[in-house]
PDB file of N, CA and C in Angstrom:
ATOM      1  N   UNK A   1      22.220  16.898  22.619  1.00  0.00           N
ATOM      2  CA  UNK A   1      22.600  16.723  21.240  1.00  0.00           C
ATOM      3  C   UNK A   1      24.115  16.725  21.152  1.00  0.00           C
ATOM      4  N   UNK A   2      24.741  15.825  20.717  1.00  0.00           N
ATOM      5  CA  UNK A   2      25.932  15.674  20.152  1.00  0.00           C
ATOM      6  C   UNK A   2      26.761  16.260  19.010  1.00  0.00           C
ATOM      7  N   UNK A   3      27.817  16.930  19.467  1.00  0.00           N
ATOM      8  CA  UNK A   3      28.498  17.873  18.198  1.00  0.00           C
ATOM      9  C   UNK A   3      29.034  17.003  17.161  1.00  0.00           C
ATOM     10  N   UNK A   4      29.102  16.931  15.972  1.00  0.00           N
ATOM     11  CA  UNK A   4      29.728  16.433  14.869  1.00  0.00           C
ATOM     12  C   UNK A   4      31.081  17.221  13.938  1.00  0.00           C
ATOM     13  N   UNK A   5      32.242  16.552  14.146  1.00  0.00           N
ATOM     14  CA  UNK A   5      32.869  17.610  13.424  1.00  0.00           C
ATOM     15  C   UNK A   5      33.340  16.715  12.189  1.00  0.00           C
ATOM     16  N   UNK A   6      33.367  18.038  10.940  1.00  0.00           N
ATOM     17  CA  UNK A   6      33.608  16.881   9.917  1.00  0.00           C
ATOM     18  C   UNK A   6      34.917  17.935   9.178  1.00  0.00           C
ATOM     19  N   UNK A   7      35.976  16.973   8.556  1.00  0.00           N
ATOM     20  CA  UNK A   7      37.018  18.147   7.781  1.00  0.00           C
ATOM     21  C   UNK A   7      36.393  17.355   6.629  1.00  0.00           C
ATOM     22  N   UNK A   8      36.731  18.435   5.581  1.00  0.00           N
ATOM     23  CA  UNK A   8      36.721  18.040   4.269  1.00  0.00           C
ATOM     24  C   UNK A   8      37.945  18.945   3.709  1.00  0.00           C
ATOM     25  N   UNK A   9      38.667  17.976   3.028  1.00  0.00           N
ATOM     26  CA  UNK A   9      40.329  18.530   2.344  1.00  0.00           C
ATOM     27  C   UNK A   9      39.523  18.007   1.000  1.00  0.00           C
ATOM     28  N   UNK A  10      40.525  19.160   0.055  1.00  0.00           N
ATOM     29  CA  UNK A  10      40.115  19.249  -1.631  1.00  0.00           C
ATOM     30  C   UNK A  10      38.749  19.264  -2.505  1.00  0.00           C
ATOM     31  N   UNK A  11      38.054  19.662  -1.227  1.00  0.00           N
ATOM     32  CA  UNK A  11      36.369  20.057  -2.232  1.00  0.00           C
ATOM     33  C   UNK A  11      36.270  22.035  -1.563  1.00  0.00           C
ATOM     34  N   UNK A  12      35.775  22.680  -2.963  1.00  0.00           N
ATOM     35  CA  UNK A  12      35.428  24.032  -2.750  1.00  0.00           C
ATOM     36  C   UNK A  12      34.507  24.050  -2.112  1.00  0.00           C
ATOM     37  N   UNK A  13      33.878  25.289  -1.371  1.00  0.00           N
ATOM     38  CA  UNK A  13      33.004  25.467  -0.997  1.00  0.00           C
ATOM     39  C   UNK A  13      31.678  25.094  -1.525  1.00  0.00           C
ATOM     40  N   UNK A  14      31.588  25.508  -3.064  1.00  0.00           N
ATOM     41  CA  UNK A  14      30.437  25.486  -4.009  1.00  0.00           C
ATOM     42  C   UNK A  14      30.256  24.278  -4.230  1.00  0.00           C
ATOM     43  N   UNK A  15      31.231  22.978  -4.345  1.00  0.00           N
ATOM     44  CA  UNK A  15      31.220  21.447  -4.517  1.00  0.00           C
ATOM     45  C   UNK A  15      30.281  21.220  -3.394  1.00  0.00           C
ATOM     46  N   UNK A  16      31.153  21.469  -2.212  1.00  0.00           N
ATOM     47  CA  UNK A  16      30.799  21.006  -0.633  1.00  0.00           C
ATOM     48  C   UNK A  16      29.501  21.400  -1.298  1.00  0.00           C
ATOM     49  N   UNK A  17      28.788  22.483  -0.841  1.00  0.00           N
ATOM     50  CA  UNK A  17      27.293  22.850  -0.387  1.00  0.00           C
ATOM     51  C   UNK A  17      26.268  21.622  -1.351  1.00  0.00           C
ATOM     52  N   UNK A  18      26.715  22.067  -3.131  1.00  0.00           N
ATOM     53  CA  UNK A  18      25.779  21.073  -4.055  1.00  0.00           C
ATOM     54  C   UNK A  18      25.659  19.578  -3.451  1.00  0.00           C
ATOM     55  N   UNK A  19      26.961  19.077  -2.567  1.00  0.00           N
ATOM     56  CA  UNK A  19      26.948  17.545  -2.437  1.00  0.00           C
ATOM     57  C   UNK A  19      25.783  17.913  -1.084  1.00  0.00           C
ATOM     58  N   UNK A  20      25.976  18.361  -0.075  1.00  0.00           N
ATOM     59  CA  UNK A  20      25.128  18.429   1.290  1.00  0.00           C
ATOM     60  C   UNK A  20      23.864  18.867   0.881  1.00  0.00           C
ATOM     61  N   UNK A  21      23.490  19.337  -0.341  1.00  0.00           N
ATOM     62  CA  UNK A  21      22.030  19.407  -0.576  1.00  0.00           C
ATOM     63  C   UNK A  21      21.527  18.831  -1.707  1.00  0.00           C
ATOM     64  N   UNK A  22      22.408  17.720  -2.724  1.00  0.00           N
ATOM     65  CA  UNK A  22      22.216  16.475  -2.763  1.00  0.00           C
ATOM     66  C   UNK A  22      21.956  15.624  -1.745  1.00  0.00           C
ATOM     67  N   UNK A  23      22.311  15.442  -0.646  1.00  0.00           N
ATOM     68  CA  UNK A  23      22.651  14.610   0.612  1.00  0.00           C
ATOM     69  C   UNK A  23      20.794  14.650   1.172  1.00  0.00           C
ATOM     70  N   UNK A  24      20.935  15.828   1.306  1.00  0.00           N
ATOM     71  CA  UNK A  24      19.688  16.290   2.173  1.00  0.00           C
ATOM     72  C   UNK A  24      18.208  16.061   1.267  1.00  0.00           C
ATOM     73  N   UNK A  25      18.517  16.629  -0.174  1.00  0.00           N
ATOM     74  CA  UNK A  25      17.168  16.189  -0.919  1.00  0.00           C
ATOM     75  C   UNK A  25      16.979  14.466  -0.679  1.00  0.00           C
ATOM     76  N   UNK A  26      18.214  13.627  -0.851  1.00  0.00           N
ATOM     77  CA  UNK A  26      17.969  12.443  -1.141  1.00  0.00           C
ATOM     78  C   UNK A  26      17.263  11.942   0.316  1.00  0.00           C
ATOM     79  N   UNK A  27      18.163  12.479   1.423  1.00  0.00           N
ATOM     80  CA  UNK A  27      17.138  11.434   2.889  1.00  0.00           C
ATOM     81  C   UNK A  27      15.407  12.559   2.731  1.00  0.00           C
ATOM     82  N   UNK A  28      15.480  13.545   2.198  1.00  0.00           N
ATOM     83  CA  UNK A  28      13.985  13.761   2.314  1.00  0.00           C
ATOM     84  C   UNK A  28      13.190  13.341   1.560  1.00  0.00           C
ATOM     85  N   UNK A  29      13.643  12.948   0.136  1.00  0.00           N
ATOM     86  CA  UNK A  29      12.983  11.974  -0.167  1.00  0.00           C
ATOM     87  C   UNK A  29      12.600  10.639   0.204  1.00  0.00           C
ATOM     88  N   UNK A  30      13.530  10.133   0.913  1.00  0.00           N
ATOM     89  CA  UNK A  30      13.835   8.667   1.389  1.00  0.00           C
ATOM     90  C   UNK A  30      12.744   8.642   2.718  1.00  0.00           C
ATOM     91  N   UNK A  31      12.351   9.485   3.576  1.00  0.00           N
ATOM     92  CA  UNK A  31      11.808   9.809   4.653  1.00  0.00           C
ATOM     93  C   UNK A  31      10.162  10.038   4.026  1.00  0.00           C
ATOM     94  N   UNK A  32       9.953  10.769   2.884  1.00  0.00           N
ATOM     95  CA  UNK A  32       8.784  10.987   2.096  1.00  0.00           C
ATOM     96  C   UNK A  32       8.086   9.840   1.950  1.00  0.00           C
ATOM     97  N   UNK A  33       8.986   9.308   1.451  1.00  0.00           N
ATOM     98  CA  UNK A  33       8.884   7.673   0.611  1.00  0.00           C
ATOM     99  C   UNK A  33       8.150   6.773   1.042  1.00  0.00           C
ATOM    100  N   UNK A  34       9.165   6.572   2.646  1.00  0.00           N
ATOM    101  CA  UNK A  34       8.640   5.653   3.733  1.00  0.00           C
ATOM    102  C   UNK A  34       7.799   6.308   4.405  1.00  0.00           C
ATOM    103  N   UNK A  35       6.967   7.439   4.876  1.00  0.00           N
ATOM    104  CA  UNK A  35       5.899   7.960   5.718  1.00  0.00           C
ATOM    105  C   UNK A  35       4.905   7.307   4.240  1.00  0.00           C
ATOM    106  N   UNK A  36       4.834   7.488   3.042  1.00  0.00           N
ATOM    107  CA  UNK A  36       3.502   7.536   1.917  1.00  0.00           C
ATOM    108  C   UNK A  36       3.660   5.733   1.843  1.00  0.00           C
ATOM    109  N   UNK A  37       4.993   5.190   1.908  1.00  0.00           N
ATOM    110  CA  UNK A  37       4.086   3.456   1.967  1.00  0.00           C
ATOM    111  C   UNK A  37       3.252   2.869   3.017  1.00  0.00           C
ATOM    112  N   UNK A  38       4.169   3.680   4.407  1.00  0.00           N
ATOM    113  CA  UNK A  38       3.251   3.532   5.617  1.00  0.00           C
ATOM    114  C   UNK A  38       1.738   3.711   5.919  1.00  0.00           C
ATOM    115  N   UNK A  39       1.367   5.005   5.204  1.00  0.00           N
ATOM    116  CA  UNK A  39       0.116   5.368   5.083  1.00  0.00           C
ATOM    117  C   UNK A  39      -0.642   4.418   3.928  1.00  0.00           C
ATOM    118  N   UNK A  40      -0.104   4.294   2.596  1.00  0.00           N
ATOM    119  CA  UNK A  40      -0.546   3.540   1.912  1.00  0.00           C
ATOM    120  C   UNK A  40      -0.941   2.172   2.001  1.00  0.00           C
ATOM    121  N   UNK A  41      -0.661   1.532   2.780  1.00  0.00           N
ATOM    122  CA  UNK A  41      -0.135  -0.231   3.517  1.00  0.00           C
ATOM    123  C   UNK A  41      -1.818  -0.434   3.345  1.00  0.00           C
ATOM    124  N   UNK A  42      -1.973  -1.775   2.543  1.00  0.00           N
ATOM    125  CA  UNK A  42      -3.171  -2.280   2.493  1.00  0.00           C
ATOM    126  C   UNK A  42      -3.427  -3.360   3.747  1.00  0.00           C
ATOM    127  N   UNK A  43      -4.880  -3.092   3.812  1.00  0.00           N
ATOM    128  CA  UNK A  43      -5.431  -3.676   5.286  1.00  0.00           C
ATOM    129  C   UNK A  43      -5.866  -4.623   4.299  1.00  0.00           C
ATOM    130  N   UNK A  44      -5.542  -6.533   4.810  1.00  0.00           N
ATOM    131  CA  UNK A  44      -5.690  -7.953   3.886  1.00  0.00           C
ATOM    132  C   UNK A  44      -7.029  -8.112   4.904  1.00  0.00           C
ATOM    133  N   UNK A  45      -7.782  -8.759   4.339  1.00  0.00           N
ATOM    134  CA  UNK A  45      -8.880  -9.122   4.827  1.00  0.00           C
ATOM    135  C   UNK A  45      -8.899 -10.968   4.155  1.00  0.00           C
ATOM    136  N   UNK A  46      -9.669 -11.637   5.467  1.00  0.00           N
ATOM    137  CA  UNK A  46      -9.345 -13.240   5.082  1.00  0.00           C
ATOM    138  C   UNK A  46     -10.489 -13.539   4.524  1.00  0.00           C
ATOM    139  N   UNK A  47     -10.458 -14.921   3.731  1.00  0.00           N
ATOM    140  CA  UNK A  47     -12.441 -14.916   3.439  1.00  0.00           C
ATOM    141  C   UNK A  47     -13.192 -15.100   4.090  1.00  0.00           C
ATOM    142  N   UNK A  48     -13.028 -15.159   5.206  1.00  0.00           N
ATOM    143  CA  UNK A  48     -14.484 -15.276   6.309  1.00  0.00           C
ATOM    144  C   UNK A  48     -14.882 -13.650   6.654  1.00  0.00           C
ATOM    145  N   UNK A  49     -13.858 -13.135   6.928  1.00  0.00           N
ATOM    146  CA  UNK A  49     -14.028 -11.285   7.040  1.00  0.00           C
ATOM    147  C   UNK A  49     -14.655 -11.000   5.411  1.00  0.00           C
ATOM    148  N   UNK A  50     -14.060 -11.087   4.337  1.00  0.00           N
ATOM    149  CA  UNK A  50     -15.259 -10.675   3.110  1.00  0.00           C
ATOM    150  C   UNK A  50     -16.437 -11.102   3.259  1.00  0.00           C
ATOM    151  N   UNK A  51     -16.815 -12.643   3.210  1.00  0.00           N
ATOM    152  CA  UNK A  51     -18.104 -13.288   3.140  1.00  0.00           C
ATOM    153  C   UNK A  51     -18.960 -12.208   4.210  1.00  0.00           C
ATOM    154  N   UNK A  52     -18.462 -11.974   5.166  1.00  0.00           N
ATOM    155  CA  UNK A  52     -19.493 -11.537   6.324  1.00  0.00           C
ATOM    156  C   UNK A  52     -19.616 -10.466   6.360  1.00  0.00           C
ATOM    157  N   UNK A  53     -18.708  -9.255   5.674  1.00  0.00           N
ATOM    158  CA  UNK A  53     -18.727  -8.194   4.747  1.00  0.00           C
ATOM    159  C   UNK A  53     -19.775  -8.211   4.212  1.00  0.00           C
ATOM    160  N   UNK A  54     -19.629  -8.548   2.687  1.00  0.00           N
ATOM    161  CA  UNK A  54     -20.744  -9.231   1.717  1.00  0.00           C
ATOM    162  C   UNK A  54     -22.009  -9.721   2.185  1.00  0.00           C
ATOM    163  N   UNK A  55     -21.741 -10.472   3.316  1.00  0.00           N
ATOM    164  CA  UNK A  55     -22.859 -11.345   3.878  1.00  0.00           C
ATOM    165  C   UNK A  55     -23.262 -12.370   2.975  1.00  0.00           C
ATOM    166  N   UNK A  56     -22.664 -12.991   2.142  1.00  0.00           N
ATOM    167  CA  UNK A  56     -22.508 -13.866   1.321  1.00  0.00           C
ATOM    168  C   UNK A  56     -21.438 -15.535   1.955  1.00  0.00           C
ATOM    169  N   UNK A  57     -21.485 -16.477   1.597  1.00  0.00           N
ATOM    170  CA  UNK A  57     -21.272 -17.886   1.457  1.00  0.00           C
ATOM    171  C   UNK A  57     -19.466 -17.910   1.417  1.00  0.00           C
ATOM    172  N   UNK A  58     -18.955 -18.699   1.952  1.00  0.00           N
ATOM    173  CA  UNK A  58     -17.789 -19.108   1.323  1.00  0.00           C
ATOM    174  C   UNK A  58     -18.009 -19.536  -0.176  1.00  0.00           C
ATOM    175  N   UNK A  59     -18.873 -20.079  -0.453  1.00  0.00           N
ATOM    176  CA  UNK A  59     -18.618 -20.854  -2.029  1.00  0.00           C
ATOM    177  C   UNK A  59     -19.149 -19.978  -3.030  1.00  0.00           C
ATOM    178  N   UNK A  60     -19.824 -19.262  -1.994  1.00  0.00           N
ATOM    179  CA  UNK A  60     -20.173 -17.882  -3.466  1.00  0.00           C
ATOM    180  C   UNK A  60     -19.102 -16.825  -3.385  1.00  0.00           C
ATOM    181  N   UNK A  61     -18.286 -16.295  -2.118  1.00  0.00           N
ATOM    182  CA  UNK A  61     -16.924 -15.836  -2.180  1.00  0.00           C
ATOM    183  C   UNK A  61     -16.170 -16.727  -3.407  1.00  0.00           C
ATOM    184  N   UNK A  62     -16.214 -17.579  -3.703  1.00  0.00           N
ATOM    185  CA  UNK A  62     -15.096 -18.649  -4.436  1.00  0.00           C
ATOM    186  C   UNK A  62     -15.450 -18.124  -5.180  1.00  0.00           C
ATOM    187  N   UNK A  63     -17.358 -17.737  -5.982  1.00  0.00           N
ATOM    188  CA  UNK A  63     -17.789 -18.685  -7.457  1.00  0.00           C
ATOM    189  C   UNK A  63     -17.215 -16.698  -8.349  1.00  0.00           C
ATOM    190  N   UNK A  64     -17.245 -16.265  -6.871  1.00  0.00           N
ATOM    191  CA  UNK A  64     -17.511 -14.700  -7.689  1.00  0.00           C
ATOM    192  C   UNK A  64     -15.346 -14.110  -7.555  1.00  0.00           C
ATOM    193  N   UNK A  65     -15.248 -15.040  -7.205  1.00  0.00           N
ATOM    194  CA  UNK A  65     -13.668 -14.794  -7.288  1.00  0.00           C
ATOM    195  C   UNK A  65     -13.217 -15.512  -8.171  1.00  0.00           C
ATOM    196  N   UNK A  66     -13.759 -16.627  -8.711  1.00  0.00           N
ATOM    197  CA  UNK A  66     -13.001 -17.339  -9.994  1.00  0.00           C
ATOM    198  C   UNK A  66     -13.744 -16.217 -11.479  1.00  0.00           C
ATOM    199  N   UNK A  67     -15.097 -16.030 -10.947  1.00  0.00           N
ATOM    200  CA  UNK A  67     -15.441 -14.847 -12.287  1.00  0.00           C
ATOM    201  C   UNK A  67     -14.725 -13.735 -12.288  1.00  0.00           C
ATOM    202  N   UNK A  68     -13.986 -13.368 -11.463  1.00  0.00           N
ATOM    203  CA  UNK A  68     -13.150 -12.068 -11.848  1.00  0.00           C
ATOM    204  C   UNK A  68     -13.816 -10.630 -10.876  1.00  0.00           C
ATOM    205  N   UNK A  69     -14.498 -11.240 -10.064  1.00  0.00           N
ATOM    206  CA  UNK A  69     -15.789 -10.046  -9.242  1.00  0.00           C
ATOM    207  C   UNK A  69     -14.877  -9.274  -8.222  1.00  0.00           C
ATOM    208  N   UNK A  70     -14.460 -10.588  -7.658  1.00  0.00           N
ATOM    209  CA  UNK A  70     -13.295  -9.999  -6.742  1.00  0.00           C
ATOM    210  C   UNK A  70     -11.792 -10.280  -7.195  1.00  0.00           C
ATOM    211  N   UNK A  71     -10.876  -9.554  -6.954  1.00  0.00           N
ATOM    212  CA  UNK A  71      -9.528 -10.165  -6.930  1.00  0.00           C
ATOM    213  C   UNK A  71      -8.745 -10.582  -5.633  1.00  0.00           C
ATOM    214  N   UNK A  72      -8.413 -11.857  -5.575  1.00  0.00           N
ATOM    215  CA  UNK A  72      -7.440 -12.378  -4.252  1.00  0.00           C
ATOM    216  C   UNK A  72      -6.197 -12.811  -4.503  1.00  0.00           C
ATOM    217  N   UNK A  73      -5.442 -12.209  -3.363  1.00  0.00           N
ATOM    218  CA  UNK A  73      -4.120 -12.888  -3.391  1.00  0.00           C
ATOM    219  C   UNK A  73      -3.651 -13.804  -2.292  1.00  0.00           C
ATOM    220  N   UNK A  74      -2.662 -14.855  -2.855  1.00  0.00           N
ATOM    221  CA  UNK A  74      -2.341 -15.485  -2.384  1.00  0.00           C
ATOM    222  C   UNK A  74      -1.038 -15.604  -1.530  1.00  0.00           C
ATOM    223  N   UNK A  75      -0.840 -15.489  -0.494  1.00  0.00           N
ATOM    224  CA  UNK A  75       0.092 -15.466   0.602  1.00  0.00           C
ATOM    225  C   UNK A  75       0.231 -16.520   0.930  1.00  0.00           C
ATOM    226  N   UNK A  76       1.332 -17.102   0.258  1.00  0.00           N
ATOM    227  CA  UNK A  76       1.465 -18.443   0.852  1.00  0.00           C
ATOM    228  C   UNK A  76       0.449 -19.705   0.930  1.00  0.00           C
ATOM    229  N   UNK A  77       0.231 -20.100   1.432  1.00  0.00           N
ATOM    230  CA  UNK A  77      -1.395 -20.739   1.259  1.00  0.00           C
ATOM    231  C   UNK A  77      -2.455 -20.114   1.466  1.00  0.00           C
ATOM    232  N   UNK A  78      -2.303 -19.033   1.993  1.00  0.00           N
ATOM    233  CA  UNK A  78      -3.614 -18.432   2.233  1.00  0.00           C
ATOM    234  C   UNK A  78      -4.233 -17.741   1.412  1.00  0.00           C
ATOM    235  N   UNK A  79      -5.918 -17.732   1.283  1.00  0.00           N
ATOM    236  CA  UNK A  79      -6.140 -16.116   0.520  1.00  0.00           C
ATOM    237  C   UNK A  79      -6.075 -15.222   1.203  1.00  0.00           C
ATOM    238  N   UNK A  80      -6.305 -13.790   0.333  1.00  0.00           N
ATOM    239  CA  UNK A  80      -6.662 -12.625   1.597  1.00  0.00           C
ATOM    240  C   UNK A  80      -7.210 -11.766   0.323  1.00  0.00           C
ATOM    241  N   UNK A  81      -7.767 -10.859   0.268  1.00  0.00           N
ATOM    242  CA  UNK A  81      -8.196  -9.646  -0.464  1.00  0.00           C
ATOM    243  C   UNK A  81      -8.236  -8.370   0.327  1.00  0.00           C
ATOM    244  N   UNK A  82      -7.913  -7.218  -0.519  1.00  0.00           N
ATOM    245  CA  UNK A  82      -7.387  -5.925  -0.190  1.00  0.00           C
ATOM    246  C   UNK A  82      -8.601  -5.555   0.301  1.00  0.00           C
ATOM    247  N   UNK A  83      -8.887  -4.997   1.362  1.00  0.00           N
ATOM    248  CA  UNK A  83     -10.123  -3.976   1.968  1.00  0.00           C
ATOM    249  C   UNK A  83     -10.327  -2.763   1.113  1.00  0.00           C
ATOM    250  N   UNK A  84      -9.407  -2.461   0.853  1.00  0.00           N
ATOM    251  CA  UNK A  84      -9.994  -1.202  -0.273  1.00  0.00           C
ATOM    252  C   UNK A  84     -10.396  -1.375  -2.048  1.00  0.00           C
ATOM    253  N   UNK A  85     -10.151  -2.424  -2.143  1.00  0.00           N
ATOM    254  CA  UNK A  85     -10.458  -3.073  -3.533  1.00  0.00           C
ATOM    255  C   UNK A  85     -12.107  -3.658  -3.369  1.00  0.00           C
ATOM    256  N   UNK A  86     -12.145  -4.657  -2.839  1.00  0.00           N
ATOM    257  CA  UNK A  86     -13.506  -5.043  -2.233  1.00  0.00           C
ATOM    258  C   UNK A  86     -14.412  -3.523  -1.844  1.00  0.00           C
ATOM    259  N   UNK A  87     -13.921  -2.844  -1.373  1.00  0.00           N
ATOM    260  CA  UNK A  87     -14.861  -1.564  -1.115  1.00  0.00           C
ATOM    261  C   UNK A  87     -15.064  -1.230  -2.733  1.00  0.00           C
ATOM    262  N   UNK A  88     -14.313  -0.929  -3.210  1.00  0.00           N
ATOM    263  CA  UNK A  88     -14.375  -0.250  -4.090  1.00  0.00           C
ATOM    264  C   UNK A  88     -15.179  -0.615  -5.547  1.00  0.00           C
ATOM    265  N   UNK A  89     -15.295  -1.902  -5.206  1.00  0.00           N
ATOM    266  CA  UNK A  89     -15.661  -3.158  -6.210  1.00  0.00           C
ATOM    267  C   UNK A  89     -17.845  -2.763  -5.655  1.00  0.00           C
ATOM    268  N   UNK A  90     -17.386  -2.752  -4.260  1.00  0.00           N
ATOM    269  CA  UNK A  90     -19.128  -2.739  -3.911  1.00  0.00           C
ATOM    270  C   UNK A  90     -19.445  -1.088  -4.139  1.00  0.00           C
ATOM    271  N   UNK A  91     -18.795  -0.186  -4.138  1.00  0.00           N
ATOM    272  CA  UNK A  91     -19.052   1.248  -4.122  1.00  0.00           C
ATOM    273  C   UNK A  91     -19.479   1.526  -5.723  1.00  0.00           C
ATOM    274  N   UNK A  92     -18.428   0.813  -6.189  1.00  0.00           N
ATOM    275  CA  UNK A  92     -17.867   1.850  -8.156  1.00  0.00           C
ATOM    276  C   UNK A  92     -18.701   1.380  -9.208  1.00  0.00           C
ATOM    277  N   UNK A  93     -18.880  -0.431  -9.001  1.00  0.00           N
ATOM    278  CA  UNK A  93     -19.363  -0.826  -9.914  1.00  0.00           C
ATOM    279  C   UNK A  93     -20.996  -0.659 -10.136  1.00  0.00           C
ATOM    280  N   UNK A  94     -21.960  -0.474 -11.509  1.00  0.00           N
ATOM    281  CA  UNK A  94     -22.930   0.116 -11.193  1.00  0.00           C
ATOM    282  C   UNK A  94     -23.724  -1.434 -11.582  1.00  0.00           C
ATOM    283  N   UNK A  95     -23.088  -2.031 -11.934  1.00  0.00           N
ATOM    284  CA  UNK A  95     -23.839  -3.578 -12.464  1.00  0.00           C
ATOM    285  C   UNK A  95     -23.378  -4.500 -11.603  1.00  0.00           C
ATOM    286  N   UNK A  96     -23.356  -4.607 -10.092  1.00  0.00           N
ATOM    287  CA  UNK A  96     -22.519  -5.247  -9.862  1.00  0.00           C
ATOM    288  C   UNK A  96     -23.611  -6.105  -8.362  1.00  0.00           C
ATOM    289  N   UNK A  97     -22.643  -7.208  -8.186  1.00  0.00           N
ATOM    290  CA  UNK A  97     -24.382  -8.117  -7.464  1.00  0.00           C
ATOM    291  C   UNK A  97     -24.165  -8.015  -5.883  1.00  0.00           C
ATOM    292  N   UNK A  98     -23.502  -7.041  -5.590  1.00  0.00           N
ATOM    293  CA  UNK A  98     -23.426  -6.449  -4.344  1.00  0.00           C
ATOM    294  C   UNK A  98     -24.050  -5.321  -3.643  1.00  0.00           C
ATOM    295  N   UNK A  99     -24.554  -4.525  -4.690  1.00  0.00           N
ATOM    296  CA  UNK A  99     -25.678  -3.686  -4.446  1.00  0.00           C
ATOM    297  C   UNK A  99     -26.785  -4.027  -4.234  1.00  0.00           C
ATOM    298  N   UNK A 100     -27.736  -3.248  -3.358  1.00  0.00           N
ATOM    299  CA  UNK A 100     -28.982  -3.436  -3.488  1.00  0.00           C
ATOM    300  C   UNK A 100     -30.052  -2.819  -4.346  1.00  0.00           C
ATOM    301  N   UNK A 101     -30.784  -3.593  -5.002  1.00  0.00           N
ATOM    302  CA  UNK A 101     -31.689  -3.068  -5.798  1.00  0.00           C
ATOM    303  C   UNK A 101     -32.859  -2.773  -5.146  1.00  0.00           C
TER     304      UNK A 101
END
C-alpha cells in the first residue's frame, strides 16, 4: 500500500473533517449505487426464448403483445422483453391466458 501525503493550508480542522466525510458519504453512496444497478440489471429475453417460455407461437407472442399482455422493448431493431416482467405477468395476473385452468 502506498502512502499519500496531503497539506491542506487555510481550512480548520472542523472544515477539513465535515469536507472528508462529505467526501466519504458521497463515494459510499456512489459504490451503493453501482453494486444495487448491478444486482438490479434486467435479464432481456428474445421472442423465441418467451414463445418457448409460454410455449406459445410467434404470432400469438405478437397478437398478445399488441393487446397490452406483454410489454416489449425495442433495441434497435430488435424486440426483447424483461424476464422478470413476463414472470410476473404469468405469476400476478389472476385472469390472465397463461395460467392453467
Amino acid at each position: 500500500m502506498t502512502a499519500i501525503k496531503i497539506e491542506v493550508n487555510g481550512l480548520d480542522i472542523t472544515t477539513l473533517t465535515e469536507k472528508l466525510d462529505m467526501l466519504t458519504n458521497a463515494l459510499t453512496e456512489k459504490e451503493a449505487k453501482a453494486e444495487t444497478s448491478a444486482d438490479t440489471s434486467e435479464k432481456l429475453l428474445t421472442r423465441g426464448d418467451v414463445a418457448e417460455l409460454l410455449k406459445i407461437t410467434l404470432p400469438t407472442l405478437h397478437d398478445w403483445t399488441k393487446k397490452g399482455l406483454l410489454k416489449a422493448y425495442r433495441i434497435g431493431n430488435r424486440i426483447r422483453y424483461k424476464e422478470a416482467e413476463v414472470m410476473a405477468t404469468i405469476n400476478n395476473n389472476p385472469a390472465n391466458p397463461f395460467k392453467n385452468k
